[in-house]
C-alpha atoms as a PDB file:
ATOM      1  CA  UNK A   1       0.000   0.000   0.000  1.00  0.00           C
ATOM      2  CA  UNK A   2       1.332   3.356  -0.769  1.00  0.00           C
ATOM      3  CA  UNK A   3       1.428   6.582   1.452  1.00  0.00           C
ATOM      4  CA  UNK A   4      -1.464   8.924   1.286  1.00  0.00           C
ATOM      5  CA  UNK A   5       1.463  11.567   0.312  1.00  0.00           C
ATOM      6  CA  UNK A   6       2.777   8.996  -2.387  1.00  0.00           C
ATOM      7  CA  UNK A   7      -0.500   9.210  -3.669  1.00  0.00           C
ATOM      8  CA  UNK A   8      -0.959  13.152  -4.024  1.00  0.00           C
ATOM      9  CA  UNK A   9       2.322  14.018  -5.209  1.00  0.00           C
ATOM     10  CA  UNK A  10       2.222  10.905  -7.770  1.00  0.00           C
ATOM     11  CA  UNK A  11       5.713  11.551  -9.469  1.00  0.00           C
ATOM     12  CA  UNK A  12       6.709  14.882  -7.686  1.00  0.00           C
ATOM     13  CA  UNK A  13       7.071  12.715  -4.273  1.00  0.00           C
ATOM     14  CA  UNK A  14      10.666  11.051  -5.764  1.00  0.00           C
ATOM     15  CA  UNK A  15      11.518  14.402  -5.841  1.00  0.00           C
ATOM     16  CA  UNK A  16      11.610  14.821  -1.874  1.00  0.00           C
ATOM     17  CA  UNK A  17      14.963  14.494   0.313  1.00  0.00           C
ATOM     18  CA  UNK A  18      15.479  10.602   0.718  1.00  0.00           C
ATOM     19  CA  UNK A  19      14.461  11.509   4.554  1.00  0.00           C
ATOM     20  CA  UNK A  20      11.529  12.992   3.697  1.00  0.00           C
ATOM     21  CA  UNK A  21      10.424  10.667   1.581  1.00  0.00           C
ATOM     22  CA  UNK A  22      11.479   8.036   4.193  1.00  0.00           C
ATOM     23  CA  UNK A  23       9.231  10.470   6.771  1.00  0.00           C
ATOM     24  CA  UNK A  24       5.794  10.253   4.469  1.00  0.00           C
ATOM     25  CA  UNK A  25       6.149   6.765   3.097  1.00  0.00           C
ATOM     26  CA  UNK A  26       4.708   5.021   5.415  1.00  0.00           C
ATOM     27  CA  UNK A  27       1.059   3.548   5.268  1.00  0.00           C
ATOM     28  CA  UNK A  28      -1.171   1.504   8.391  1.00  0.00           C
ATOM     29  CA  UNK A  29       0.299  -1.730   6.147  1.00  0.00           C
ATOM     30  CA  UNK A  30       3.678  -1.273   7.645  1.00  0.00           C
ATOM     31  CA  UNK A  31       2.883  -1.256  11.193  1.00  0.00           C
ATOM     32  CA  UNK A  32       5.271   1.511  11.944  1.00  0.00           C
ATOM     33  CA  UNK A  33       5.432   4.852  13.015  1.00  0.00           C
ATOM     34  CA  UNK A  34       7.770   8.185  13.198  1.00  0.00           C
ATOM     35  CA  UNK A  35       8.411  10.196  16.643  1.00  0.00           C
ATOM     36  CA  UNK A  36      10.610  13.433  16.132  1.00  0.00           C
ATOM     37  CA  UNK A  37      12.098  14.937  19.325  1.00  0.00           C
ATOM     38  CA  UNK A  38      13.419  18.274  18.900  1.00  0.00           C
ATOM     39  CA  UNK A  39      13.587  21.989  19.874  1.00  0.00           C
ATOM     40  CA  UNK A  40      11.303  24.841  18.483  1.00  0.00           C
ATOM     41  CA  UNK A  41      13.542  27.776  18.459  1.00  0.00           C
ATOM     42  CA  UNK A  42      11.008  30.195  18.428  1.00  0.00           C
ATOM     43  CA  UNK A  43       7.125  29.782  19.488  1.00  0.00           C
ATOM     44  CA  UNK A  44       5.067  32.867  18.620  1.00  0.00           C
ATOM     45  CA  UNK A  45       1.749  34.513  18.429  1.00  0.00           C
ATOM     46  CA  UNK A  46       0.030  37.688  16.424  1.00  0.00           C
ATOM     47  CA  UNK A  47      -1.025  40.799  18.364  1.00  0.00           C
ATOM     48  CA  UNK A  48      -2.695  40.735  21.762  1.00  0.00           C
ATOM     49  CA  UNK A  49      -6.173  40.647  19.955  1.00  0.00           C
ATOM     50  CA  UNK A  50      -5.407  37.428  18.308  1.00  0.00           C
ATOM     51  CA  UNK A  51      -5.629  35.626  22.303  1.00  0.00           C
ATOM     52  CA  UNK A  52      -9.090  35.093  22.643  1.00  0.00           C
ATOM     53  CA  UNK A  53      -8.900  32.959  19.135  1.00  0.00           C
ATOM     54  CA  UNK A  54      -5.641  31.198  20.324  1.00  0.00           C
ATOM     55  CA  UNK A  55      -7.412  30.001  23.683  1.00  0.00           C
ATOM     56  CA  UNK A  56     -10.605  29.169  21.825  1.00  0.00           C
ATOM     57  CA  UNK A  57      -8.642  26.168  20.425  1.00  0.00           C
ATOM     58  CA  UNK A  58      -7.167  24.789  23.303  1.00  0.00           C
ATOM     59  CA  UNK A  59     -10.219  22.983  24.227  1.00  0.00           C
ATOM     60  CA  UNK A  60      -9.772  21.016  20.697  1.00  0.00           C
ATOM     61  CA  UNK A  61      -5.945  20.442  20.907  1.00  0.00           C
ATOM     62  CA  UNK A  62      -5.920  22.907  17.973  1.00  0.00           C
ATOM     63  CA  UNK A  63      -4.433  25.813  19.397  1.00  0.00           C
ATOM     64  CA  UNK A  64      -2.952  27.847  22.253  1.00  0.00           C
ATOM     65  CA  UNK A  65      -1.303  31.217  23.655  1.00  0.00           C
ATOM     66  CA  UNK A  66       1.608  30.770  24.905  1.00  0.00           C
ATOM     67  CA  UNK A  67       4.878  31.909  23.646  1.00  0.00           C
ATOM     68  CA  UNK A  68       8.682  30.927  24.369  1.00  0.00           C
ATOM     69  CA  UNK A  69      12.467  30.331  23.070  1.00  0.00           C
ATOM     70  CA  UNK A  70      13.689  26.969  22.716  1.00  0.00           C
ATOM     71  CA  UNK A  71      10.463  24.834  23.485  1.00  0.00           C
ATOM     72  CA  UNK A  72      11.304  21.161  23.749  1.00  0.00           C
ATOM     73  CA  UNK A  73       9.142  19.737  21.007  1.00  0.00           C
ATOM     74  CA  UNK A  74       7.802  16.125  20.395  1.00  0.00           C
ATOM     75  CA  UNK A  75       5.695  14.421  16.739  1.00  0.00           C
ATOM     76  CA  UNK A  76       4.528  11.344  16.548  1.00  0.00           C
ATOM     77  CA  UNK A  77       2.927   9.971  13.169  1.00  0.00           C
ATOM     78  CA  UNK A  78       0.720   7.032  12.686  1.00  0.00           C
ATOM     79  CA  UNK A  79      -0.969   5.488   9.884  1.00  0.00           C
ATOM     80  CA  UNK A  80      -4.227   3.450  10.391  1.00  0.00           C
ATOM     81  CA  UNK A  81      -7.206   2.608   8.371  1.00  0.00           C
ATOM     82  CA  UNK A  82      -9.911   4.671  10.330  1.00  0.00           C
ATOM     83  CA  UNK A  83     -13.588   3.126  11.154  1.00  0.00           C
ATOM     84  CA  UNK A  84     -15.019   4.877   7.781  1.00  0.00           C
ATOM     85  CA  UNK A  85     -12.401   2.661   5.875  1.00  0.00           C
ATOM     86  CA  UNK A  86     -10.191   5.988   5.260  1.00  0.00           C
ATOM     87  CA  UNK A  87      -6.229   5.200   5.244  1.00  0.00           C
ATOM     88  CA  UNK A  88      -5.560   7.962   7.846  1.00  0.00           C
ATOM     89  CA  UNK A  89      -2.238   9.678   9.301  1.00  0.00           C
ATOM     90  CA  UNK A  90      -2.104  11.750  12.332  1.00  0.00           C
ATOM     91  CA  UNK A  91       0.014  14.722  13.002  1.00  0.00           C
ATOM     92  CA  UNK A  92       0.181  14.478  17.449  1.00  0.00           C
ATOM     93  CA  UNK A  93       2.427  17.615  18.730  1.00  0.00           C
ATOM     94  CA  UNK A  94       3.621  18.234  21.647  1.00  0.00           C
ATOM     95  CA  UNK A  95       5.168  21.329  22.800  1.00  0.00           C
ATOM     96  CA  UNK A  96       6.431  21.863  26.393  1.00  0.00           C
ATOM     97  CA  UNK A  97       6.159  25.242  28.078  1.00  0.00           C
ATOM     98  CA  UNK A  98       7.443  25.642  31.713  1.00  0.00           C
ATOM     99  CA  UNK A  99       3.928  25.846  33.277  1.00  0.00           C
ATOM    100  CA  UNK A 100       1.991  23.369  30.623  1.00  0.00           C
ATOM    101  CA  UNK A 101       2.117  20.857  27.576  1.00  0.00           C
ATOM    102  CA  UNK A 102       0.256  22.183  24.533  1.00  0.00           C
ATOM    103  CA  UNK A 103      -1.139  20.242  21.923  1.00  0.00           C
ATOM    104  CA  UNK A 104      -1.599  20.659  17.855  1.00  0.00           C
ATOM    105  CA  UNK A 105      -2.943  17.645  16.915  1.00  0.00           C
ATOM    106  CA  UNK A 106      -4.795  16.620  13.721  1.00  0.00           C
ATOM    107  CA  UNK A 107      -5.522  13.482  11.286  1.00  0.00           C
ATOM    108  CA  UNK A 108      -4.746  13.485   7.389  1.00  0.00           C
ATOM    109  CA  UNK A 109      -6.534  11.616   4.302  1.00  0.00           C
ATOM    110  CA  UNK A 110      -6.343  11.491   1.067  1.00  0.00           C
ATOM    111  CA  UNK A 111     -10.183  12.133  -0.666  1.00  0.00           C
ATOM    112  CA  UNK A 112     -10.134  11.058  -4.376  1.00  0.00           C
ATOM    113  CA  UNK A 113     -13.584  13.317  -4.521  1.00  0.00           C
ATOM    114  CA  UNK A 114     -11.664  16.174  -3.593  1.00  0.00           C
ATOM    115  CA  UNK A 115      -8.365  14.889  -5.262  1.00  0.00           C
ATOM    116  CA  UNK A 116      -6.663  15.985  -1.932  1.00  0.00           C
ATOM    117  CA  UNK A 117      -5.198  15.419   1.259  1.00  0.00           C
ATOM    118  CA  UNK A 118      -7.988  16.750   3.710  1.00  0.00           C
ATOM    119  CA  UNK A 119      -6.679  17.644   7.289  1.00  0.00           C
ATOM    120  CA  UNK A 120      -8.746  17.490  10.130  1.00  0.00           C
ATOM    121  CA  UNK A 121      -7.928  19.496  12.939  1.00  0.00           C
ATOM    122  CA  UNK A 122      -8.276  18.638  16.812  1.00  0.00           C
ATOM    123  CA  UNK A 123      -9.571  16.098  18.904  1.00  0.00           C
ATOM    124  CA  UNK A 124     -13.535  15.853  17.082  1.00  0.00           C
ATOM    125  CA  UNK A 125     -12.330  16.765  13.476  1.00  0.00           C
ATOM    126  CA  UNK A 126     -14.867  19.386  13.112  1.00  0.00           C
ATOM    127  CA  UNK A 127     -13.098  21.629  11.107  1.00  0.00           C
ATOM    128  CA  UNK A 128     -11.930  19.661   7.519  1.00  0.00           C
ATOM    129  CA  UNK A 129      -9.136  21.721   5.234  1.00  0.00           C
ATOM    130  CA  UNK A 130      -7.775  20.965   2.002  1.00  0.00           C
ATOM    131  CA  UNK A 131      -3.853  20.938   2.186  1.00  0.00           C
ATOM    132  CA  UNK A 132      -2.298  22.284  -1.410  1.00  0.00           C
ATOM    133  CA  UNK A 133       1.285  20.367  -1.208  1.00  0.00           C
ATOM    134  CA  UNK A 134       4.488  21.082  -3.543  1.00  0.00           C
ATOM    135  CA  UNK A 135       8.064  19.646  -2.887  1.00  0.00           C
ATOM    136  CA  UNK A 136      10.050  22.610  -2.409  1.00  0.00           C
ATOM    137  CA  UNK A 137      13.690  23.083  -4.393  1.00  0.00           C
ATOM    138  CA  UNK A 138      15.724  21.304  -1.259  1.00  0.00           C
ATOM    139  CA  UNK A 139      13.845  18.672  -1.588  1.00  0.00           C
ATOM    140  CA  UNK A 140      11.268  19.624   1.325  1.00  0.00           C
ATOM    141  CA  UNK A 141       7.541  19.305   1.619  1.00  0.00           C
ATOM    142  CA  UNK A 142       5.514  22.183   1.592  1.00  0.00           C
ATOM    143  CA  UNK A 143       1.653  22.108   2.609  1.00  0.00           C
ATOM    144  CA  UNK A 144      -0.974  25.399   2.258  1.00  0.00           C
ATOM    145  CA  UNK A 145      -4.206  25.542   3.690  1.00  0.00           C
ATOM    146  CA  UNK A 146      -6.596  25.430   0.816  1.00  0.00           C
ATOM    147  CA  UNK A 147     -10.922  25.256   1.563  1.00  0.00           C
ATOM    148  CA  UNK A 148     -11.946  25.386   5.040  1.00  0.00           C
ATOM    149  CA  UNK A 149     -14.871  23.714   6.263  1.00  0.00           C
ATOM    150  CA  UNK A 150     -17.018  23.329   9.887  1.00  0.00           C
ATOM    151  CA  UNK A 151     -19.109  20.089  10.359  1.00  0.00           C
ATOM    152  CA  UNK A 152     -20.822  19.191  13.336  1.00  0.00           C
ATOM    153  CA  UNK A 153     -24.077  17.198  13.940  1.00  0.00           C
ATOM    154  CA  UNK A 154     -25.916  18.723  11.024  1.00  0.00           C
ATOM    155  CA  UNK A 155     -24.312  21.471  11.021  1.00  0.00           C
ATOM    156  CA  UNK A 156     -21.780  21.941   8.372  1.00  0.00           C
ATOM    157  CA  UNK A 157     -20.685  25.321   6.244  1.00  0.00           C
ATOM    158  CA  UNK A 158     -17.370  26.778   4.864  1.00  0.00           C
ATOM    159  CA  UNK A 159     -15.951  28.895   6.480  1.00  0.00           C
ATOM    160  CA  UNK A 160     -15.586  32.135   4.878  1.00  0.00           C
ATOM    161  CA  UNK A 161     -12.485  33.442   3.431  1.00  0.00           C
ATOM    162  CA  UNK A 162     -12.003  36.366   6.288  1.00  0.00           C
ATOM    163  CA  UNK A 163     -12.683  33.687   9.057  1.00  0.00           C
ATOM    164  CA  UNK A 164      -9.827  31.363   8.009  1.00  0.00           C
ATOM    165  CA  UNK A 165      -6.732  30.694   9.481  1.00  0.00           C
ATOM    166  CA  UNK A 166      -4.454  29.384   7.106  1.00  0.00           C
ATOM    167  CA  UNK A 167      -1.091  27.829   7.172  1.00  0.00           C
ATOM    168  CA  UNK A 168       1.749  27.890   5.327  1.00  0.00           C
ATOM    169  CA  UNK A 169       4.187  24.793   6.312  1.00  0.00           C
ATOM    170  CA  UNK A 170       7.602  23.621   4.864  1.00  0.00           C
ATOM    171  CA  UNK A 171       9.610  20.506   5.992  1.00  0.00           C
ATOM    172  CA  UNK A 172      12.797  19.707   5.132  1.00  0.00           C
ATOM    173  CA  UNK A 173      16.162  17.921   5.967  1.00  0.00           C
ATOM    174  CA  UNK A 174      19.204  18.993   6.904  1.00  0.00           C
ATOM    175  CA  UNK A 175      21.831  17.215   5.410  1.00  0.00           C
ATOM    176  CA  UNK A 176      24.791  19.723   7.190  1.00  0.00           C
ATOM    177  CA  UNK A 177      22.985  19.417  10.734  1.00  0.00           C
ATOM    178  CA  UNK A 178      21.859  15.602  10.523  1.00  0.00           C
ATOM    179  CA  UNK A 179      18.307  16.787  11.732  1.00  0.00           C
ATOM    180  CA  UNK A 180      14.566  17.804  10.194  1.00  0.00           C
ATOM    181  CA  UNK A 181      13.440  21.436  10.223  1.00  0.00           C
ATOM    182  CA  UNK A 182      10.379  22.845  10.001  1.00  0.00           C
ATOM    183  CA  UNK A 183       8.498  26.319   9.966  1.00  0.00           C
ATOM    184  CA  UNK A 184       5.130  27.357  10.027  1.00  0.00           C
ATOM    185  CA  UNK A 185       3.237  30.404   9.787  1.00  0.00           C
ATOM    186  CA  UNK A 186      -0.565  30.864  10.257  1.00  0.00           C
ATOM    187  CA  UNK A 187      -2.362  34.396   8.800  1.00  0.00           C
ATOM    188  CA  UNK A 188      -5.956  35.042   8.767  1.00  0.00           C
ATOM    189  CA  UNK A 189      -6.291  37.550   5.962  1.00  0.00           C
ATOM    190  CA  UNK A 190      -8.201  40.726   8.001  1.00  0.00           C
ATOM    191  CA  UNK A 191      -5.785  40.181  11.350  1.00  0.00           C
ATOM    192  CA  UNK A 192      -2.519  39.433   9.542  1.00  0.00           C
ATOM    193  CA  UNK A 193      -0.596  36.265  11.235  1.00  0.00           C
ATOM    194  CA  UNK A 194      -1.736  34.243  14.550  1.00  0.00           C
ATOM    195  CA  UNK A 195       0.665  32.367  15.166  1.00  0.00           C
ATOM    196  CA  UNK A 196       3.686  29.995  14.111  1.00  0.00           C
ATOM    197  CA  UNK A 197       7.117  28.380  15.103  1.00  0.00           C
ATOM    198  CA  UNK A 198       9.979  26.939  13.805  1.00  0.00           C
ATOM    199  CA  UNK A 199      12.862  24.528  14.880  1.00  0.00           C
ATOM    200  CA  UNK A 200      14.102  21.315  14.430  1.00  0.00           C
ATOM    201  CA  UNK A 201      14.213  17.890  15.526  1.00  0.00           C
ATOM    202  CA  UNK A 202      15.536  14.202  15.470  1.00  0.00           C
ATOM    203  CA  UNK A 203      13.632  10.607  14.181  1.00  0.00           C
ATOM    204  CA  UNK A 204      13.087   7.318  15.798  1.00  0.00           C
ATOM    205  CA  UNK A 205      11.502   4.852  14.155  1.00  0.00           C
ATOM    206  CA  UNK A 206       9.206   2.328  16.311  1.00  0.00           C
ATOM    207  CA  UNK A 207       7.213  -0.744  15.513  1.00  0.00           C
ATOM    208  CA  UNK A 208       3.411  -0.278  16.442  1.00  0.00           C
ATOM    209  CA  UNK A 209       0.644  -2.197  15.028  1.00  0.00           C
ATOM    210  CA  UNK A 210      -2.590  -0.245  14.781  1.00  0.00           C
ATOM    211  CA  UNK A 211      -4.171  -1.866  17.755  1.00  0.00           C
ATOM    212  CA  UNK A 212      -1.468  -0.883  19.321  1.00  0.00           C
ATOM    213  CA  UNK A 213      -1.564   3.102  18.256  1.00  0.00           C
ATOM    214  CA  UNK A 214      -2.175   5.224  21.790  1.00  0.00           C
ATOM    215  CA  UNK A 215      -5.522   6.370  22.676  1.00  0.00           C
ATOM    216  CA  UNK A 216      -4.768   9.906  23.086  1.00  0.00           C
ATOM    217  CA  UNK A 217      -3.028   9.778  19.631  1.00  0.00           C
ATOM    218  CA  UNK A 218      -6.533   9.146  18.252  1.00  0.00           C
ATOM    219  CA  UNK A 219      -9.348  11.413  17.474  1.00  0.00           C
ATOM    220  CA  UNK A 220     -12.419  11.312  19.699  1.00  0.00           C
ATOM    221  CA  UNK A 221     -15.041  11.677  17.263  1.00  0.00           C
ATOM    222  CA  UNK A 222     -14.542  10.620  13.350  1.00  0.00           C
ATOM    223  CA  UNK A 223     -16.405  13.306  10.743  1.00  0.00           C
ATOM    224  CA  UNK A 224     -17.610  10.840   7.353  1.00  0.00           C
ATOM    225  CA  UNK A 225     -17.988  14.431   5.484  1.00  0.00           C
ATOM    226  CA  UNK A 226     -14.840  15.314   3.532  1.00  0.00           C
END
């Protein structure tokens, strides 16, 4: 089985660093996953007005306030087949701040009806994005937020352009430092940015069945709607 990244890059993803490519290979058949422990160099947020937005995600693993230099960091990816049949990777970050642990969490697919990897955010996946991705000239991955959209119970809209938060992510490898880096920046188009980071960090490789994937890597509620 190929990677749900394999499958929406098609050719482009031979392109990607040989560690990157190593990084988003993997699929729920190979019973393995990737933890990265690192440091984020810098962890920051928009202007004080963009606080009440930050905390509003904490609730959802999604998003929070705090700020800080040198934040011990922490990924783990796994790859299952979810209970709608959907091959599924999750994105489970940890960053550690003095006084708490804060999460930004989410779970990826691929939708052939949308011919794109969809990205649900949070713990109950009630907010579904479309992730634009390109392989970047040194080899890195690079994902944009494409169409947001809200679903919950019956309720379910998009979310208008001016309501949006929308990231801008590249990976890549380091081939000088041994180690991954990453950066990411998130604007809403009427506020400016809200919030972003960037560092680096180390891979292990473990063996995990999907039985054996960690509850709280998991989403608590799945969302059929793409």
């Amino acid at each position: 089985m190929t990677s749900i990244y394999q499958q929406q890059l098609g050719a482009d993803f031979a392109k990607l660093h040989p560690r990157i490519q190593e990084r988003l290979g993997f699929s729920s058949a190979d019973h393995r996953a990737f933890v990265g422990e690192g440091v984020m160099e810098r962890v920051w947020h928009g202007p004080f007005f963009t606080q009440p937005f930050l905390r509003a995600g904490l609730s959802r693993q999604i998003t929070f306030p705090e700020t800080g230099a040198n934040v011990p960091f922490r990924i783990e990816n796994y790859a299952y087949t979810d209970p709608l049949g959907r091959e599924t990777v999750t994105w489970i970050r940890r960053f550690h701040f003095p006084k708490h642990t804060r999460c930004f969490d989410a779970t990826m697919i691929r939708s052939a009806a949308r011919q794109s990897i969809v990205d649900y955010l949070g713990t109950h996946q009630h907010v579904a994005v479309d992730i634009d991705m390109a392989v970047t000239a040194r080899g890195g991955l690079r994902l944009r937020s494409g169409a947001q959209r809200f679903r919950a119970g019956r309720l379910a809209f998009r979310l208008p352009g001016l309501l949006a938060a929308l990231a801008d992510v590249e990976e890549w490898y380091d081939d000088a430092a041994g180690c991954y880096r990453i950066e990411v920046v998130v604007r809403n188009p009427v506020i400016g940015k809200l919030f972003g980071y960037n560092g680096s960090f180390q891979s292990t490789w473990r063996e995990v069945a999907p039985a054996q994937i960690p509850a709280y890597a998991l989403p608590l509620r799945y969302e059929a709607r793409e």
